[in-house]
Protein backbone atom coordinates (compact mmCIF):
# COMPACT_ATOMS: atom_id res chain seq x y z
CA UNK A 1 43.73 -16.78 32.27
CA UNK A 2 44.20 -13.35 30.51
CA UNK A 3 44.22 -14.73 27.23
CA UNK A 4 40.52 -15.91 27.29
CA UNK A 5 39.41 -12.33 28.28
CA UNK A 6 39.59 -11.09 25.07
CA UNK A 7 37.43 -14.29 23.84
CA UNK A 8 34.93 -13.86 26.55
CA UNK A 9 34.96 -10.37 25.47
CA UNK A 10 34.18 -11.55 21.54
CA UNK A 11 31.63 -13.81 22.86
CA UNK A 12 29.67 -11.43 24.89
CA UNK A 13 29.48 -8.82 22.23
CA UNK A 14 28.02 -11.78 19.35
CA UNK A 15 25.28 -12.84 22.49
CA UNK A 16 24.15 -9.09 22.42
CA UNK A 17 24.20 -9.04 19.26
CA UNK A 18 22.38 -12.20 18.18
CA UNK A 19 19.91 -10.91 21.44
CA UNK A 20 19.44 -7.89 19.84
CA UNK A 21 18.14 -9.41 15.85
CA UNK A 22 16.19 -11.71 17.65
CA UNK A 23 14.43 -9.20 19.48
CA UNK A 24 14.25 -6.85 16.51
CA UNK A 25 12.62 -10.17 14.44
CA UNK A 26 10.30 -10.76 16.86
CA UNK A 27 8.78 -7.26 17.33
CA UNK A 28 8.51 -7.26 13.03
CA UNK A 29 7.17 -11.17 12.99
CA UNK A 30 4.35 -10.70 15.98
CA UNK A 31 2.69 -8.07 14.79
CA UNK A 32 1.99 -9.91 11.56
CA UNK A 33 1.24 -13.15 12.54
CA UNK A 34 -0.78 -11.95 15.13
CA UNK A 35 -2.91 -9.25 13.15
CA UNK A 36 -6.95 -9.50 13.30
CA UNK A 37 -9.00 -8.33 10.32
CA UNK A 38 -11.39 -5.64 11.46
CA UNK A 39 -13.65 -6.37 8.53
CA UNK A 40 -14.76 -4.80 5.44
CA UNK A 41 -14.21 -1.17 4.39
CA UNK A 42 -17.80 -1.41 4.02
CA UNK A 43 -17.64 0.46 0.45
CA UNK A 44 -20.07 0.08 -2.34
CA UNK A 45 -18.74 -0.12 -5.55
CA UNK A 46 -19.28 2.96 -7.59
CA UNK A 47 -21.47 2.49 -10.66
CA UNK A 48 -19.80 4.94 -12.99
CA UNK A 49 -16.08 6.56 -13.24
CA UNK A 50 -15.96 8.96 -10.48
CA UNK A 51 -13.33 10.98 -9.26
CA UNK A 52 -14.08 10.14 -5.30
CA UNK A 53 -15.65 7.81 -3.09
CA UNK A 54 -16.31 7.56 0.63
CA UNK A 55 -16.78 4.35 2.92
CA UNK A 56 -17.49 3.45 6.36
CA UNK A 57 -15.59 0.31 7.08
CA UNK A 58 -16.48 -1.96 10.31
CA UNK A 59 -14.11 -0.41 12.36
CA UNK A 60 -15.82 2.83 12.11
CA UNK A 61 -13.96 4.96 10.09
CA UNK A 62 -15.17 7.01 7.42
CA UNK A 63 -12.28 7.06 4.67
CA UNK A 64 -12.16 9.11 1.16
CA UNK A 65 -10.16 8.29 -1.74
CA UNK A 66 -9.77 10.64 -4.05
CA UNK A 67 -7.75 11.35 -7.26
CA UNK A 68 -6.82 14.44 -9.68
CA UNK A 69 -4.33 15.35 -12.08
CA UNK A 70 -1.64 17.14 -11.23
CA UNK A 71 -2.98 20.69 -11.56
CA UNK A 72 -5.78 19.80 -9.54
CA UNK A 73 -8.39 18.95 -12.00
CA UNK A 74 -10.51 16.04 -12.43
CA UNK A 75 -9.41 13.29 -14.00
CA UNK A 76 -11.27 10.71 -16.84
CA UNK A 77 -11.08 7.96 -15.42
CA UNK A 78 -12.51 5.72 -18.18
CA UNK A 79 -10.00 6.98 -20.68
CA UNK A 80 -6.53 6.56 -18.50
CA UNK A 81 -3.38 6.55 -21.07
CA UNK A 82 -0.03 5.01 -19.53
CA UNK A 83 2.27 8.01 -18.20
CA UNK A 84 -0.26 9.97 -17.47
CA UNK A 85 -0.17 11.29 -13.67
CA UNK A 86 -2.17 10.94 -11.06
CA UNK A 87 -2.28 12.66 -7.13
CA UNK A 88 -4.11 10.34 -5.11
CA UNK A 89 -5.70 11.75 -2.03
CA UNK A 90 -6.64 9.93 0.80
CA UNK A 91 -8.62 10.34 4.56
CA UNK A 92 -9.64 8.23 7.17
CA UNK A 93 -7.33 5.71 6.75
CA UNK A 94 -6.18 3.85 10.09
CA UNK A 95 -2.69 4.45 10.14
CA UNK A 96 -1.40 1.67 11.90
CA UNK A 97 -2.39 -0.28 9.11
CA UNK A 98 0.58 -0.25 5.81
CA UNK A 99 -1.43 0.35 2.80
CA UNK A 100 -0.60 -0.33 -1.35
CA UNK A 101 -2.07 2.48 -3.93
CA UNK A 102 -1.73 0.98 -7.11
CA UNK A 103 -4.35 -0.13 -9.92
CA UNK A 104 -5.57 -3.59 -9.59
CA UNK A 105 -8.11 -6.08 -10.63
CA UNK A 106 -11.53 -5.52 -9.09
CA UNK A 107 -12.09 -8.35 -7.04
CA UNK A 108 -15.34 -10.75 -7.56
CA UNK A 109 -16.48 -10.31 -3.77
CA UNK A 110 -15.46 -7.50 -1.08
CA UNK A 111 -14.29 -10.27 1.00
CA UNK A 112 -11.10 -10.79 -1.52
CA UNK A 113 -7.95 -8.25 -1.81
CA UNK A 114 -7.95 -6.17 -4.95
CA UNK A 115 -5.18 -7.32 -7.53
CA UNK A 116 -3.58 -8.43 -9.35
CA UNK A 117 -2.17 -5.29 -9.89
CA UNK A 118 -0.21 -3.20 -12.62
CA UNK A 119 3.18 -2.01 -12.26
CA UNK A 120 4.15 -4.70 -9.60
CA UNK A 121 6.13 -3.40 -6.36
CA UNK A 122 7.74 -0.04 -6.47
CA UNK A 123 10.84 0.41 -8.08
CA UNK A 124 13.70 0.59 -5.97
CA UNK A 125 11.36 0.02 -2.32
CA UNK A 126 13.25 -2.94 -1.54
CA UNK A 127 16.43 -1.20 -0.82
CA UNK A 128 14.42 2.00 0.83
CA UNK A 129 15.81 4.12 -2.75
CA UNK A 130 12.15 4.03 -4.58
CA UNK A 131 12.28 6.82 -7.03
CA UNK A 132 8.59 9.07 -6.11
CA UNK A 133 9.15 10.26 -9.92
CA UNK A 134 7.94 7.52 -11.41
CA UNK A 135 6.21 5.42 -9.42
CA UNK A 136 2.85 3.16 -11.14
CA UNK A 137 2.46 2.42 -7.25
CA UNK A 138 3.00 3.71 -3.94
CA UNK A 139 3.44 2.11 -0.50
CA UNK A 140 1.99 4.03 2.82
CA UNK A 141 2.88 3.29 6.21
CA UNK A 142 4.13 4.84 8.97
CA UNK A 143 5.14 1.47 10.89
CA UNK A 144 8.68 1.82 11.80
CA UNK A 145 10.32 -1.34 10.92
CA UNK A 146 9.23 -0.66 7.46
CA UNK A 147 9.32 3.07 6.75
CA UNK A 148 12.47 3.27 5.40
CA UNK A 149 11.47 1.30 2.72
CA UNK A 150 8.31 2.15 1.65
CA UNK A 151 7.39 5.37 -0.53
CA UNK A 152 5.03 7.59 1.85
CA UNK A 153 3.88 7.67 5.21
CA UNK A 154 0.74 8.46 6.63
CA UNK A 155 -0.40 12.05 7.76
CA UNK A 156 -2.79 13.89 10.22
CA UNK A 157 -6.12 11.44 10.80
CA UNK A 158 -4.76 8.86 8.58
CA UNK A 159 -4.56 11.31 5.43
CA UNK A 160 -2.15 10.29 2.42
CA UNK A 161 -1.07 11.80 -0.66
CA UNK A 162 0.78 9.84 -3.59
CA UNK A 163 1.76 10.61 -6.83
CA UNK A 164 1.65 7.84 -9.41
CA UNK A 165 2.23 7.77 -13.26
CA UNK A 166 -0.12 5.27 -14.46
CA UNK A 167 1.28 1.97 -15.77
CA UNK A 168 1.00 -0.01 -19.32
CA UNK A 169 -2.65 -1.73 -19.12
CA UNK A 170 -0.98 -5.07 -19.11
CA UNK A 171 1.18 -6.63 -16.62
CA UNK A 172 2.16 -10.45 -15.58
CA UNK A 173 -1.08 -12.03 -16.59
CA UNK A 174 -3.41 -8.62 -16.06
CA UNK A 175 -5.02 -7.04 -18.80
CA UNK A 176 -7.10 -4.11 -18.03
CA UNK A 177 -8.74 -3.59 -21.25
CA UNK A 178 -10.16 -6.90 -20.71
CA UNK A 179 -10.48 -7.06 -16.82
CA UNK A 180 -12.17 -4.71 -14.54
CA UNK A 181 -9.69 -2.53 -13.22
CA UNK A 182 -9.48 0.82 -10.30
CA UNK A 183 -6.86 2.67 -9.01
CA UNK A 184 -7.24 0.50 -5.27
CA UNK A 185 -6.10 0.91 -2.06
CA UNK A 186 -4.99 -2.38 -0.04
CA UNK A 187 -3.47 -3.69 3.26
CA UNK A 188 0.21 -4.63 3.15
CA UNK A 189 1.95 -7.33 3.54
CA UNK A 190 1.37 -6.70 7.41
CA UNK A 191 -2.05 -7.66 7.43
CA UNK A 192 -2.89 -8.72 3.89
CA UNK A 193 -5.88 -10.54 5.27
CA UNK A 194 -7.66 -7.71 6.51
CA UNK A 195 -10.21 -5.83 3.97
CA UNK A 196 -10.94 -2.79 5.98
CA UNK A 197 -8.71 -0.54 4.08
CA UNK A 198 -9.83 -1.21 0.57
CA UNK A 199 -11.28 1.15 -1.52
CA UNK A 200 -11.36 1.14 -4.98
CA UNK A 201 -12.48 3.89 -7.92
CA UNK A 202 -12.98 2.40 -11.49
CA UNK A 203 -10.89 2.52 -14.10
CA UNK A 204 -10.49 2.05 -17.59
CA UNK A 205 -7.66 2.68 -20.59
CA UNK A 206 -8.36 5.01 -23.14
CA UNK A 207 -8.41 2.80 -26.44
C-alpha cells in the first residue's frame, strides 16, 4: 500500500496542475469570446494633417490623440521620413480595452478596423522582451494576462504615451505613398471587433 502513495502523490499534484491552466485559459478565452463592441469612436476624419484630434465614441468618452516629436514640437505629418520619431499622446481611452498604435491603412468606412498596418507586431512582444527603442508600433494594455508582453500600459483616465520610430512606407502588401495612411489607434486582439477605440490622424511620406 505505501508504494502507491508516492503515485497518488504525483497524480494529485498533475490534477492541480492541469486545474490550475485550465482555469488560467478560461479566464484569458472568456473575456474574448465574450466581448461586446460598444460602437464607434464616433470620430470624424480630419480633413488636413493635424497634429491632434478629439472624439466622442458611443460609450461616452471623449478621447485625444495626439503626436509630437521628441522635443515636444509639432510634427509634419504629410512629410513623415522612416526613422524619424514620434511621442504619441493619448486620453480618454477606456482602459480595459488593449489598444495597437501603429500607422495603418485608413479604412473605407468607420465600421472597419484601421490596417493593414506598417511595421507589423512589435519586435520582440511575443516573448514580453520588445525593445521600446525602436519600436514602428506599440501595444497598450493594462489587462493582466497580457501585460507582460505588450510594450505600455495604460495610465491615469485611460492616458498613454508611446514612442515610435516611424517605419519604411511599404510593408506586406501596404504602400503608403499610394494608400491613405495615419498613425491609428485600434482594439487588440481582445476585442478586435469593437471600433470604439479608433482614432486615426493622417499621414503621409515625405517624397
Amino acid at each position: 500500500m505505501t508504494s502507491r502513495r508516492p503515485f497518488r502523490i504525483v497524480l494529485v499534484v498533475i490534477l492541480v496542475i492541469a486545474a490550475l491552466v485550465l482555469v488560467g485559459a478560461l479566464a484569458v478565452l472568456i473575456p474574448i469570446l465574450t466581448h461586446r463592441s460598444a460602437g464607434g469612436s464616433g470620430q470624424e476624419l480630419p480633413g488636413a494633417y493635424v497634429a491632434e484630434t478629439t472624439a466622442t465614441g458611443a460609450d461616452g468618452r471623449t478621447r485625444n490623440l495626439s503626436v509630437e516629436t521628441g522635443d515636444g514640437a509639432t510634427p509634419s505629418l504629410d512629410a513623415l521620413r522612416p526613422g524619424d520619431r514620434v511621442v504619441v499622446r493619448g486620453s480618454g481611452f477606456d482602459a480595459g480595452i488593449g489598444i495597437y498604435v501603429a500607422f495603418c491603412a485608413i479604412p473605407s468606412s468607420p465600421e472597419e478596423k484601421p490596417g493593414p498596418c506598417l511595421g507589423g507586431i512589435p519586435k520582440g512582444a511575443a516573448t514580453g522582451e520588445a525593445d521600446k527603442a525602436s519600436l514602428a508600433s506599440a501595444w497598450v494594455t493594462n489587462d493582466w494576462a497580457w501585460r507582460a508582453f505588450a510594450t505600455n500600459e495604460f495610465g491615469d483616465g485611460g492616458s498613454f504615451k508611446a514612442e515610435l520610430t516611424v517605419p519604411e512606407p511599404t510593408s506586406d502588401g501596404l504602400d503608403c505613398r499610394v494608400e491613405r495612411c495615419a498613425l491609428a489607434t485600434r482594439a487588440d486582439h481582445t476585442a478586435s471587433g469593437d471600433r470604439v477605440q479608433d482614432m486615426l490622424l493622417p499621414i503621409a511620406f515625405k517624397d
